[in-house]
Protein backbone atom coordinates (compact mmCIF):
# COMPACT_ATOMS: atom_id res chain seq x y z
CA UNK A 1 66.15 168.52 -83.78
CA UNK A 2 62.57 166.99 -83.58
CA UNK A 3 62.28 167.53 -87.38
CA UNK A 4 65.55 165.87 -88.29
CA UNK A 5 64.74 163.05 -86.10
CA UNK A 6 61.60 162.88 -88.07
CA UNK A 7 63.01 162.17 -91.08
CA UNK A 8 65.64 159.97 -89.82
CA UNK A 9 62.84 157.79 -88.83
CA UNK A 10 60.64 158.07 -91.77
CA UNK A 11 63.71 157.47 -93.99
CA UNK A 12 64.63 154.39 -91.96
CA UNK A 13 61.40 152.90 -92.19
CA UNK A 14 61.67 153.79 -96.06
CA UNK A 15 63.67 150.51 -96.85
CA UNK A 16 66.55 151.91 -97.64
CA UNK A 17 68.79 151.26 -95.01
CA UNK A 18 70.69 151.95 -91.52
CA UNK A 19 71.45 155.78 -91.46
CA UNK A 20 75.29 154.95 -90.09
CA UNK A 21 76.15 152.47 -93.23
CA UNK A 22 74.45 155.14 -95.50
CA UNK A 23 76.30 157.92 -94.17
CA UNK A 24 79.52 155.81 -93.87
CA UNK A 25 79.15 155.70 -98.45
CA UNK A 26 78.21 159.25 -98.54
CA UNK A 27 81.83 160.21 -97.12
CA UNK A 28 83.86 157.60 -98.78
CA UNK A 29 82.20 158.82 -102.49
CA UNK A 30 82.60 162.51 -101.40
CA UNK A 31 86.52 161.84 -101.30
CA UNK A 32 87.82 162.26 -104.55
CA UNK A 33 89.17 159.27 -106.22
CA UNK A 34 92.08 158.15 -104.33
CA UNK A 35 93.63 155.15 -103.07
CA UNK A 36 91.00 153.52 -100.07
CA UNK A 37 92.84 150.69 -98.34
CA UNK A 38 94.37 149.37 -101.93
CA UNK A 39 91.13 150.10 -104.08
CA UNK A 40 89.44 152.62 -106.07
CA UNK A 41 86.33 154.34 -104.57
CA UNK A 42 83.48 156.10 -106.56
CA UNK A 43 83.25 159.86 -107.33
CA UNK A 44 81.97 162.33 -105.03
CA UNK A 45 78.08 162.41 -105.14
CA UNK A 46 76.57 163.95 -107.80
CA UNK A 47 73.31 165.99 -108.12
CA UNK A 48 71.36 164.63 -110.76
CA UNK A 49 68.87 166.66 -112.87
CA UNK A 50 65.31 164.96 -112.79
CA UNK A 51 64.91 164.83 -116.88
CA UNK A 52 68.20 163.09 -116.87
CA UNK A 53 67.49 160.85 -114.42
CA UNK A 54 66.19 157.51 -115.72
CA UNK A 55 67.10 154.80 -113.69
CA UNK A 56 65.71 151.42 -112.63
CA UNK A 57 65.73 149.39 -109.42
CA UNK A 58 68.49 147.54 -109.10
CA UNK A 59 67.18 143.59 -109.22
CA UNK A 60 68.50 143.18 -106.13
CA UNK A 61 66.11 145.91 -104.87
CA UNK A 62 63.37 144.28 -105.62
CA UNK A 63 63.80 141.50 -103.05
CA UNK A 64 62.39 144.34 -100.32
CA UNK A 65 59.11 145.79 -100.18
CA UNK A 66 58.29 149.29 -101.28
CA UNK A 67 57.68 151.85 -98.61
CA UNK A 68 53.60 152.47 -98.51
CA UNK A 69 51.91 155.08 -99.70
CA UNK A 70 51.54 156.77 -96.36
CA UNK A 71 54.97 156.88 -95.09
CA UNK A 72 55.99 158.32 -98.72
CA UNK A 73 53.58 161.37 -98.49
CA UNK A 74 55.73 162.18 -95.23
CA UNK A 75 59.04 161.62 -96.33
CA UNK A 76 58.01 163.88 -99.42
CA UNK A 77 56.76 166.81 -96.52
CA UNK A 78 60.28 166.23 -94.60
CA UNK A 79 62.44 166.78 -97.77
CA UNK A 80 60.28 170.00 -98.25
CA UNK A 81 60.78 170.94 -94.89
CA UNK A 82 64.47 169.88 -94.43
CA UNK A 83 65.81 168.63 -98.26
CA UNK A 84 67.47 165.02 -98.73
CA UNK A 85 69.40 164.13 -95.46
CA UNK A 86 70.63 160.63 -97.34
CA UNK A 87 72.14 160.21 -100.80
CA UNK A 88 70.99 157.60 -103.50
CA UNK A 89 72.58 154.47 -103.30
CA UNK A 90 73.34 153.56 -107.68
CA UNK A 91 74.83 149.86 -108.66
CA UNK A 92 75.40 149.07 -112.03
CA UNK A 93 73.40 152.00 -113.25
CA UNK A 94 70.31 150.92 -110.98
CA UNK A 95 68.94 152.68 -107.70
CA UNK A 96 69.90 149.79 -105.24
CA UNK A 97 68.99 151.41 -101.78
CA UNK A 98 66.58 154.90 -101.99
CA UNK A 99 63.59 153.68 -104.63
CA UNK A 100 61.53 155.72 -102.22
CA UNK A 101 63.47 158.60 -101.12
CA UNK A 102 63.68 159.11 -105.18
CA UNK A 103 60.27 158.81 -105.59
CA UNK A 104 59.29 161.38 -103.04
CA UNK A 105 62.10 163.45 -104.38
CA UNK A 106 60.25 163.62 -107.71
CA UNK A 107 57.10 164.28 -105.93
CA UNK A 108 58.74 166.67 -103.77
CA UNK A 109 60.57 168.41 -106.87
CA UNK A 110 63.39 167.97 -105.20
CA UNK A 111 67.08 167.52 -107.40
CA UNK A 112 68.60 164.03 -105.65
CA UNK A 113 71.93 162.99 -104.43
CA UNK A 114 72.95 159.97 -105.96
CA UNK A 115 76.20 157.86 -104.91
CA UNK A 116 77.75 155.17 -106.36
CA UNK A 117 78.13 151.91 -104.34
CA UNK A 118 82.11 151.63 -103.74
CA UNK A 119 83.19 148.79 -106.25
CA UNK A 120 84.95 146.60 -103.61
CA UNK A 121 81.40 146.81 -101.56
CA UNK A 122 79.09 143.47 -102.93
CA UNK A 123 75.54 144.76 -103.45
CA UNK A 124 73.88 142.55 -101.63
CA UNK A 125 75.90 142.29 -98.82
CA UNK A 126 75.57 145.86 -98.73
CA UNK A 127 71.16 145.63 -98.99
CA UNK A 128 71.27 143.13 -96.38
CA UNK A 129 73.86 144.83 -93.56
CA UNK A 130 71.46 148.00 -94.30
CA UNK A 131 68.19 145.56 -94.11
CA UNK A 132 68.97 143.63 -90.75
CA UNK A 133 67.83 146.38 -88.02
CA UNK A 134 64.16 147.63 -90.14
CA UNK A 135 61.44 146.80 -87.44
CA UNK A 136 58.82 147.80 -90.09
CA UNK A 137 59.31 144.55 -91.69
CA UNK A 138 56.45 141.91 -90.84
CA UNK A 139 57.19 138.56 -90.25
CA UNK A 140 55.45 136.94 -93.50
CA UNK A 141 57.51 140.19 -95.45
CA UNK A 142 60.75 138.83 -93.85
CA UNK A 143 59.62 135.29 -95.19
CA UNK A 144 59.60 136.28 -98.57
CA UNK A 145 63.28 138.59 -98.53
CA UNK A 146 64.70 135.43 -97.15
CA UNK A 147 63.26 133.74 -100.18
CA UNK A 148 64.65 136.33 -103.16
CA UNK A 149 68.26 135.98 -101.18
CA UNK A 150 67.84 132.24 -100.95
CA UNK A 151 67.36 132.18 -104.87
CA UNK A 152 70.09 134.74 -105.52
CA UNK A 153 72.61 132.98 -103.10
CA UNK A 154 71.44 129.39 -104.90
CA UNK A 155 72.44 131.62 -108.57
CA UNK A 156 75.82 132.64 -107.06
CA UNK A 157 76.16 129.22 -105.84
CA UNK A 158 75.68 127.43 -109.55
CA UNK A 159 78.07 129.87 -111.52
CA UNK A 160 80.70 129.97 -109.16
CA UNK A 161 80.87 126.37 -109.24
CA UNK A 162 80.99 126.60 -113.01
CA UNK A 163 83.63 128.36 -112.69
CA UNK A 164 85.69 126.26 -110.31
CA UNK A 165 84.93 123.17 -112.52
CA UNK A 166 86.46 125.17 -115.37
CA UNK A 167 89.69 126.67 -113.73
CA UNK A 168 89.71 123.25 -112.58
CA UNK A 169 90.01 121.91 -116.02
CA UNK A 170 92.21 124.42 -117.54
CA UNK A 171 94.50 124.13 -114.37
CA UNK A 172 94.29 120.38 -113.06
CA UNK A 173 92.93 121.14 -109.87
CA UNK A 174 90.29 122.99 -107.86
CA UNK A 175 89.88 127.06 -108.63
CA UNK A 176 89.54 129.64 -106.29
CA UNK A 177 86.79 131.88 -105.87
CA UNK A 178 86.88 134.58 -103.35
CA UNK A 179 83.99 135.99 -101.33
CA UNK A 180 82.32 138.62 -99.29
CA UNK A 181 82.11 138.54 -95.40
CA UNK A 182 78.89 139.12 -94.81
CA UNK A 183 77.28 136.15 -96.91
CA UNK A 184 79.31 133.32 -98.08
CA UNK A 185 79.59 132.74 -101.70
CA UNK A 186 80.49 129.51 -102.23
CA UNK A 187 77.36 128.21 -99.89
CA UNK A 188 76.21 124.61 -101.03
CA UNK A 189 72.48 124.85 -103.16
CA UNK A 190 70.99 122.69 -100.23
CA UNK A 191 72.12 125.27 -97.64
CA UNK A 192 70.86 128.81 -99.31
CA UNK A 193 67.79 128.12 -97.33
CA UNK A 194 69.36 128.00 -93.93
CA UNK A 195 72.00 131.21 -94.76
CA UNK A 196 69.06 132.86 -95.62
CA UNK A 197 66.76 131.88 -93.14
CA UNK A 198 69.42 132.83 -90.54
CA UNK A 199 70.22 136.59 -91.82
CA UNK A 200 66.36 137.20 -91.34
CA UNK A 201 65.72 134.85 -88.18
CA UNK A 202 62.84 133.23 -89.94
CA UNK A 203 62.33 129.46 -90.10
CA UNK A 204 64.21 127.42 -93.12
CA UNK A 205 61.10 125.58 -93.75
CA UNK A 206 59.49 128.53 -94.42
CA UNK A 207 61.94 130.17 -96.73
CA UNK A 208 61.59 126.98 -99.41
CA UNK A 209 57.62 127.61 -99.41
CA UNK A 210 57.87 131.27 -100.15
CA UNK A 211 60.91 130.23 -102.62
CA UNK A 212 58.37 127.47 -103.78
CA UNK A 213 55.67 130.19 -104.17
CA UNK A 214 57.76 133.04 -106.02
CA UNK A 215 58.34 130.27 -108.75
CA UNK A 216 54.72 128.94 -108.67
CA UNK A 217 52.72 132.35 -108.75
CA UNK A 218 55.06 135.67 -108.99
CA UNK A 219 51.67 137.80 -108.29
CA UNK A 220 51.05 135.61 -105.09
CA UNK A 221 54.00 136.73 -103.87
CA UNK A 222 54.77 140.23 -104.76
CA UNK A 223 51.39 140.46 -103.00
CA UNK A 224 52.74 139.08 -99.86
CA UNK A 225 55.76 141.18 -100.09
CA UNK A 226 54.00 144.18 -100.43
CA UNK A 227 51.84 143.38 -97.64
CA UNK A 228 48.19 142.71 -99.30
CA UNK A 229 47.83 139.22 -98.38
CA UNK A 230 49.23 136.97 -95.57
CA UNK A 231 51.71 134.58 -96.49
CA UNK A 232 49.70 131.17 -95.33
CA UNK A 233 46.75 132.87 -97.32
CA UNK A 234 48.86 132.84 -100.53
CA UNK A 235 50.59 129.48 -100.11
CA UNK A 236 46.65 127.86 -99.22
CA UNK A 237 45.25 129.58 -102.50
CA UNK A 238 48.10 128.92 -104.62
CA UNK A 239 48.80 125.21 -103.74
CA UNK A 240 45.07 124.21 -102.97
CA UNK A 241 44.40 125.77 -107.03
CA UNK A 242 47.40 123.13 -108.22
CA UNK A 243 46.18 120.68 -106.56
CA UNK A 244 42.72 121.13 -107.43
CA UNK A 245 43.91 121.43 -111.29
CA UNK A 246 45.57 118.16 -110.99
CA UNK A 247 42.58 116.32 -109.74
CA UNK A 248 40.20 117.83 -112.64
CA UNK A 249 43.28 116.22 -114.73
CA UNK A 250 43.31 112.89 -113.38
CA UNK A 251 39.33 112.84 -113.51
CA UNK A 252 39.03 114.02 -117.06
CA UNK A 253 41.86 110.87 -117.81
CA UNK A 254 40.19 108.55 -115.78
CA UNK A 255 36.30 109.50 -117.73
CA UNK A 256 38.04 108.22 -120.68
CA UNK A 257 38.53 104.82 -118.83
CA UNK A 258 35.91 102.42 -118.13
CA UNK A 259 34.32 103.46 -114.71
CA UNK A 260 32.56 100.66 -114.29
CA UNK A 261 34.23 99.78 -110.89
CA UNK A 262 34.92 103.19 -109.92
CA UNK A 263 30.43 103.24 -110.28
CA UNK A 264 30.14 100.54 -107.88
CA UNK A 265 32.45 101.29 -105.49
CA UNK A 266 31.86 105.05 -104.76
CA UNK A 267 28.16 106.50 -105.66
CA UNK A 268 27.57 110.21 -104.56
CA UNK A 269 24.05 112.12 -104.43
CA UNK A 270 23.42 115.86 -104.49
CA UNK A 271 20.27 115.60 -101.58
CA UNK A 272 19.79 115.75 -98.22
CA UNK A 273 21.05 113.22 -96.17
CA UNK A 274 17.67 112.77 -94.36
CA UNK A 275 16.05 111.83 -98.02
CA UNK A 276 19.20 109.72 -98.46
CA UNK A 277 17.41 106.19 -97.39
CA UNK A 278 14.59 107.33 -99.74
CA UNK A 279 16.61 107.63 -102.96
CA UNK A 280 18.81 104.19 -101.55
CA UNK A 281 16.33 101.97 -100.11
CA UNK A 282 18.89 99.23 -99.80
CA UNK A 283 20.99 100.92 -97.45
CA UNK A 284 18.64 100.16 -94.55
CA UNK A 285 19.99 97.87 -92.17
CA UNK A 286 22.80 97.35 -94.36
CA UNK A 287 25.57 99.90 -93.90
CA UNK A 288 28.70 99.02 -91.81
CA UNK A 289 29.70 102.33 -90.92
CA UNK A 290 28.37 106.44 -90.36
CA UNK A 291 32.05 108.31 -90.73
CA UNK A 292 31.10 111.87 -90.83
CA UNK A 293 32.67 115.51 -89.74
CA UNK A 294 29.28 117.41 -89.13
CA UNK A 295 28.99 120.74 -89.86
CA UNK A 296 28.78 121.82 -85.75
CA UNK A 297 28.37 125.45 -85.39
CA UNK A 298 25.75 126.18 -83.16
CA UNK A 299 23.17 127.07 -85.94
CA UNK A 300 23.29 123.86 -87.20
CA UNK A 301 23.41 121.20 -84.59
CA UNK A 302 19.47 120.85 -84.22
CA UNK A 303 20.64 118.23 -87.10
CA UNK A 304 21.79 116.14 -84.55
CA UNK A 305 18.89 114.13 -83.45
CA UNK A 306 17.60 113.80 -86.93
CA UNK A 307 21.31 112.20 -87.92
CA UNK A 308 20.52 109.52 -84.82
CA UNK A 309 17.31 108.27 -86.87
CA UNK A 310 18.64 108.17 -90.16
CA UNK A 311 21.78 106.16 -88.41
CA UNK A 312 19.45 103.96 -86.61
CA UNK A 313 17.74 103.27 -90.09
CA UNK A 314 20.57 102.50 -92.41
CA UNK A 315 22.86 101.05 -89.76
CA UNK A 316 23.09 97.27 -89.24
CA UNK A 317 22.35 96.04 -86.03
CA UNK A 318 25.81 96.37 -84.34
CA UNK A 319 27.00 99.03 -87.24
CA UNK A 320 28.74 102.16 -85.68
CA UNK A 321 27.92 106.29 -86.27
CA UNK A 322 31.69 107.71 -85.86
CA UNK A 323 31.54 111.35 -85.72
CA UNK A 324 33.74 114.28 -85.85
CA UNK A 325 33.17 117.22 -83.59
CA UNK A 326 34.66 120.51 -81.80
CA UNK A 327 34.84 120.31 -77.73
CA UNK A 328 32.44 123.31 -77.43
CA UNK A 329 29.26 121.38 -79.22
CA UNK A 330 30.47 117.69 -77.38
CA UNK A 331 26.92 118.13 -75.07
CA UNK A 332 24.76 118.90 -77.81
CA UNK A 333 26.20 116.10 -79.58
CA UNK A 334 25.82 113.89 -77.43
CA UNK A 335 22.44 114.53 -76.16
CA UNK A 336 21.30 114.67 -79.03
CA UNK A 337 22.58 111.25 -81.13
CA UNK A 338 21.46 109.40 -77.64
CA UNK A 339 17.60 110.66 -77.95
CA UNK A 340 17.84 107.63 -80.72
CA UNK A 341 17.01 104.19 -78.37
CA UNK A 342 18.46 102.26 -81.00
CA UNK A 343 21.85 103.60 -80.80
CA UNK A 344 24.51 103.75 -77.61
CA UNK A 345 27.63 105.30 -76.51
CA UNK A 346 30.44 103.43 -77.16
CA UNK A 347 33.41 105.35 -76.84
CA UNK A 348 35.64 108.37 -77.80
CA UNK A 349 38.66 108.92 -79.69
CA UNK A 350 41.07 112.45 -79.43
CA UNK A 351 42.56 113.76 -83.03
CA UNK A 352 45.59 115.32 -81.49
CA UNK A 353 45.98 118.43 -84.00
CA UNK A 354 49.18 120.66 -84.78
CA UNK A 355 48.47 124.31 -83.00
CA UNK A 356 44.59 123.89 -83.70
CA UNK A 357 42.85 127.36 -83.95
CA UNK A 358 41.16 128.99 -80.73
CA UNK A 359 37.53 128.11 -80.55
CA UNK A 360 35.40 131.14 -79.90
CA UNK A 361 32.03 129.30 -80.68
CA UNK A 362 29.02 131.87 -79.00
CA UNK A 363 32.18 134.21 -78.52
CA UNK A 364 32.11 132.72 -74.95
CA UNK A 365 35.17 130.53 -75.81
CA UNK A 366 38.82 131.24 -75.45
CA UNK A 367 40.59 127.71 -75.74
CA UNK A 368 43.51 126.93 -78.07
CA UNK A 369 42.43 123.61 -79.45
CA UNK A 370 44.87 120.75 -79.76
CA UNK A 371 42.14 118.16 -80.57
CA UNK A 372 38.83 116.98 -82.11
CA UNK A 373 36.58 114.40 -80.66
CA UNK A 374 35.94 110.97 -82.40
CA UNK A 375 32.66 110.07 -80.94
CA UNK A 376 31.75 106.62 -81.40
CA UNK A 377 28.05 105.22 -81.22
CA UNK A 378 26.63 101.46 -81.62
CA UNK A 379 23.18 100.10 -83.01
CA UNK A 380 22.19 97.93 -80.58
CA UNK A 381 20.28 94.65 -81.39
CA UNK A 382 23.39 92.40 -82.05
CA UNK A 383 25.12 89.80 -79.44
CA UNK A 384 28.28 89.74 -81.71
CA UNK A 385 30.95 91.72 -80.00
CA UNK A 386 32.38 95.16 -81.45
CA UNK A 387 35.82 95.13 -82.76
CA UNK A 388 38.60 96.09 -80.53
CA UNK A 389 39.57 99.92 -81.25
CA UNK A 390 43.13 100.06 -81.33
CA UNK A 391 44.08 103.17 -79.48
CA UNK A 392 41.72 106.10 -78.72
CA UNK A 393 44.49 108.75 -79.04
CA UNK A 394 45.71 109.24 -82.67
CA UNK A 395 47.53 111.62 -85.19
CA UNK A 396 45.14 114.17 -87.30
CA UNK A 397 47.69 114.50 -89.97
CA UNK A 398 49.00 117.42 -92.04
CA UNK A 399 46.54 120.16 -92.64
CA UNK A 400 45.39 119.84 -96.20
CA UNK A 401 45.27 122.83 -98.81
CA UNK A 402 41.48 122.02 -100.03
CA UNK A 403 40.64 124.22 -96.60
CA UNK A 404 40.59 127.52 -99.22
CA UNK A 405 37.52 125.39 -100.80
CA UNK A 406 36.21 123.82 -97.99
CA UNK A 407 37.19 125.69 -95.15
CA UNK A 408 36.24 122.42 -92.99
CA UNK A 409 38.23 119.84 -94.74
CA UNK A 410 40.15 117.28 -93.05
CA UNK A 411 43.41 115.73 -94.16
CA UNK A 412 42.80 112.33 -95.66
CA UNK A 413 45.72 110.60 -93.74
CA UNK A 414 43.19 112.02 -90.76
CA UNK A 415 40.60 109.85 -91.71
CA UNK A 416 42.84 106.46 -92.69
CA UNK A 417 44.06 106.71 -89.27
CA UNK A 418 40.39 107.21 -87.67
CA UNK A 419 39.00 104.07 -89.90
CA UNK A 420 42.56 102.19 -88.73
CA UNK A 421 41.88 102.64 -84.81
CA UNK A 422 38.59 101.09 -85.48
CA UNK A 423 39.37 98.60 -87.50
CA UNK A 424 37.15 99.17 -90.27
CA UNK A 425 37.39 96.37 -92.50
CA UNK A 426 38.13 96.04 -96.44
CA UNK A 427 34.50 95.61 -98.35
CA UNK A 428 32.73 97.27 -95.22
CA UNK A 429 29.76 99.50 -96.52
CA UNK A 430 30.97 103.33 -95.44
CA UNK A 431 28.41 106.25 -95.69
CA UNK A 432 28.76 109.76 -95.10
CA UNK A 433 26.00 112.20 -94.30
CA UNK A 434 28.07 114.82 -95.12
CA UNK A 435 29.98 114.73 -97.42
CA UNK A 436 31.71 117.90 -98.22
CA UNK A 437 34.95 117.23 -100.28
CA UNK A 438 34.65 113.71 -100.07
CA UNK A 439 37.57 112.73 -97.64
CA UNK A 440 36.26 109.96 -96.08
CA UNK A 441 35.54 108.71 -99.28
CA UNK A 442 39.31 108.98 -99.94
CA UNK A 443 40.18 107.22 -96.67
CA UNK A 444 37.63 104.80 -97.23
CA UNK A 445 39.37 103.73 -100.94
CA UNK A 446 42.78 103.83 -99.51
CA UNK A 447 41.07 101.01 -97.25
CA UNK A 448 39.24 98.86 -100.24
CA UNK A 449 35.70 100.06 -99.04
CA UNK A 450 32.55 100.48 -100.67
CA UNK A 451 31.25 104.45 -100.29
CA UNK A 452 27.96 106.43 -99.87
CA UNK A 453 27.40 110.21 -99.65
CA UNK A 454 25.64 112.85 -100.23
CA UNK A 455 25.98 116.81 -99.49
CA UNK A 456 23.50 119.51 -100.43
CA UNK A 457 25.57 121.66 -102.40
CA UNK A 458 25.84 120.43 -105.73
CA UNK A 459 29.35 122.38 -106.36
CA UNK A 460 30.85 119.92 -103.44
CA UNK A 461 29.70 116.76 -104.89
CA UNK A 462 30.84 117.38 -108.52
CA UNK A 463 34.43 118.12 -106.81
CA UNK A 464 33.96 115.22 -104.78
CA UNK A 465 33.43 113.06 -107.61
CA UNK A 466 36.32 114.15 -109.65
CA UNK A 467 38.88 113.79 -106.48
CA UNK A 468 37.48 110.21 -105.44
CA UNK A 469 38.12 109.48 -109.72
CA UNK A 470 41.63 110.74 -109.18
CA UNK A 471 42.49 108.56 -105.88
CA UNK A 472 40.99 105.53 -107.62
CA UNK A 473 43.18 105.93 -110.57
CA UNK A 474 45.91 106.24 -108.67
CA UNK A 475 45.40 102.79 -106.66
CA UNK A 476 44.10 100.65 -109.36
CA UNK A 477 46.96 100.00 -112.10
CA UNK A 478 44.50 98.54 -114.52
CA UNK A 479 43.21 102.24 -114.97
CA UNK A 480 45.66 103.86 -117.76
CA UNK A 481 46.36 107.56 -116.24
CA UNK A 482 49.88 109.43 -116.76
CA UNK A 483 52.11 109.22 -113.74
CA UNK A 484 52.20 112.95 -113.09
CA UNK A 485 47.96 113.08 -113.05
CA UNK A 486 48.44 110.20 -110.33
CA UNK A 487 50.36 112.46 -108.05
CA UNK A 488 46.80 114.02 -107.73
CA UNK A 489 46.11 111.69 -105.00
């Protein structure tokens, strides 16, 4: 009894379906072929002979994941032990529910039972109803079986209303088509998605990115089918590498242009930002604004204090240092920018974030973070009053997909809104320390600013250079670049 329960289990984790609607085929195909309420049913199962036996998976199949390596070994020792509890499940001449009790039948050198799926049955109702109740199935692996149905229902959806145009004009009015139960044929292409989604209980939204990623990089997701990768992994690799091929694009157009402008707008530097003023010498007392997200992991915040004298050097008396920070450094920070007489604390601003990641900085942290601190900092030395900052609570925008190249990257529509609340102003001089993969100089473009920066890896300022080219093209009309390189921005 413990054995066959063994293999009941093993064989339901197997991915080849409920052990009642498997059962409930094995008897109908063992009847011979009479009459089943009006229709024909299939043949008794047959035992095939394993040099005869040459069959594919069933396309259909292929929307689930293949048992792992592991769990075949012991289905193979159960069949040894007990032989095949479960027929073969054959559509169409393809194995459509049993890839791995076959394969560990082989391995096993076992001859399998094969059945054919009763021809009133529809296959993938059938895959799903057997599907529905597999715990084994992760979440991200549910995302992408949503996906394959979504595109098969969307397939079904397209010819059958081929053919009910056609009936329709051979008959002078609508056809009919008829359908299955389980999953409704004649679903509308905009609401695949949700009929999917729903069969799986997995979110919509998240069945037309994996759909989006099957089309944009099969291997991406056959890897998060089978379990090697997670499925926000994959979409961040895959979507960060298109957009980062459209940018190199719109660069490579816009170098062909006179960049002039572009020159005197936007100048980058591969060097530290503390030899910054030494390479610019007229950027003392004569920047605006300091935007910067500083790199503020514990290791690297004795920069701090040295980021307060270059500000109080290149700032203009009354000119601001805005920067970016996690909660857990906000001391050091602090402290540190304020050992600088010439600057003082002005005020601070919250970037409210979408489920922000749990900060474990020191590993004596355990906070879910749903913001990042603004702090905002003012030379002193001028009687002319600051500007008015709008609102010191503000949106941090979508996450963006340059994260798998920068894994600090914030959104651009992040920074527009921090330069908005502050009121930065068109032709303001805006430098960043820091400039990793240039999004404030994005923001600061979007807002008809001049831009400084510099980084010390050479890799982020070339990339920096090309994406700043490709936001520039896309705001200036005089600049010839195709439409579809402009969606680069």
């Amino acid at each position: 009894m413990k054995n066959e329960a063994t293999q009941l289990n093993a064989e339901t984790n197997n991915n080849q379906g409920d052990a009642a609607m498997e059962t409930k085929v094995a008897i109908e195909t063992a009847e011979t072929t009479t009459p089943h309420t009006g229709e024909e049913v299939a043949t008794e199962p047959t035992v095939v002979k394993m040099a005869e036996l040459m069959l594919k998976p069933h396309k259909l199949a292929q929307f689930f994941p293949p048992m792992p390596e592991k769990e075949i070994d012991n289905l193979v020792a159960d069949i040894l032990d007990h032989g095949l509890k479960y027929p073969i499940v054959t559509h169409d001449g393809c194995i459509l529910d049993g890839r791995a009790r076959l394969t560990a039948c082989k391995r096993a050198g076992v001859e399998p039972v094969l059945v054919k799926l009763p021809e009133n049955e529809d296959p993938l109702d059938y895959l799903v109803s057997v599907s529905l109740r597999r715990k084994h199935f992760s979440d991200d692996q549910r995302i992408m079986i949503s996906a394959g149905i979504s595109m098969e229902l969307a397939k079904r959806s397209k010819v059958l209303r081929a053919k009910t145009a056609s009936k329709a004009r051979h008959h002078g009015k609508k056809g009919d088509a008829s359908g299955t139960t389980a999953i409704p044929k004649k679903e509308p292409k905009s609401r695949a998605n949700e009929t999917a989604a729903k069969l799986f209980n997995v979110s919509p939204a998240k069945v037309k990115l994996a759909t989006r990623l099957i089309k944009e990089s099969p291997a991406a997701a056959l890897a998060v089918k089978n379990g090697t990768t997670s499925f926000k992994k994959a979409n961040r690799e895959v979507f960060a590498a298109a957009k980062v091929a459209k940018i190199e694009e719109a660069a490579a157009a816009f170098m062909a242009e006179n960049t002039g402008d572009f020159d005197k707008a936007c100048q980058l530097y591969h060097t530290d930002f503390r030899e910054l003023s030494v390479i610019r010498p007229d950027l003392r007392e004569n920047v605006d604004w300091i935007i910067t997200d500083i790199p503020y992991e514990f290791k690297d915040l004795h920069l701090v204090p040295e980021l307060g004298k270059v500000a109080a050097e290149i700032l203009k008396p009354g000119g601001h240092l805005v920067i970016m920070t996690g909660s857990a450094a906000l001391p050091t920070v602090i402290n540190g920018i304020l050992t600088t007489p010439e600057l003082g604390w002005r005020w601070m601003i919250a970037s409210v974030m979408k489920g922000g990641p749990v900060a474990t900085m020191r590993g004596i942290y355990n906070a879910n973070q749903s913001f990042k601190s603004i702090l905002v900092f003012r030379k002193i030395g001028s009687d002319v009053p600051p500007s008015i900052i709008k609102k010191d609570v503000i949106d941090a925008g979508e996450m963006t997909d340059l994260k798998e190249i920068h894994p600090h990257t914030q959104s651009i529509g992040n920074f527009v809104n921090i330069m908005d609340t502050l009121d930065v102003r068109p032709n303001s001089l805006v430098v960043d320390p820091f400039c990793g993969l240039g999004t404030t100089g994005a923001a600061s473009i979007l807002r008809n600013c001049k831009f400084v920066a510099c980084d010390i890896e050479k890799k982020y300022i070339e990339f920096s250079k090309k994406r700043l080219m490709a936001e520039w093209s896309a705001l200036h009309p005089s600049v010839v670049v195709a439409e579809a390189l402009k969606e680069a921005a």
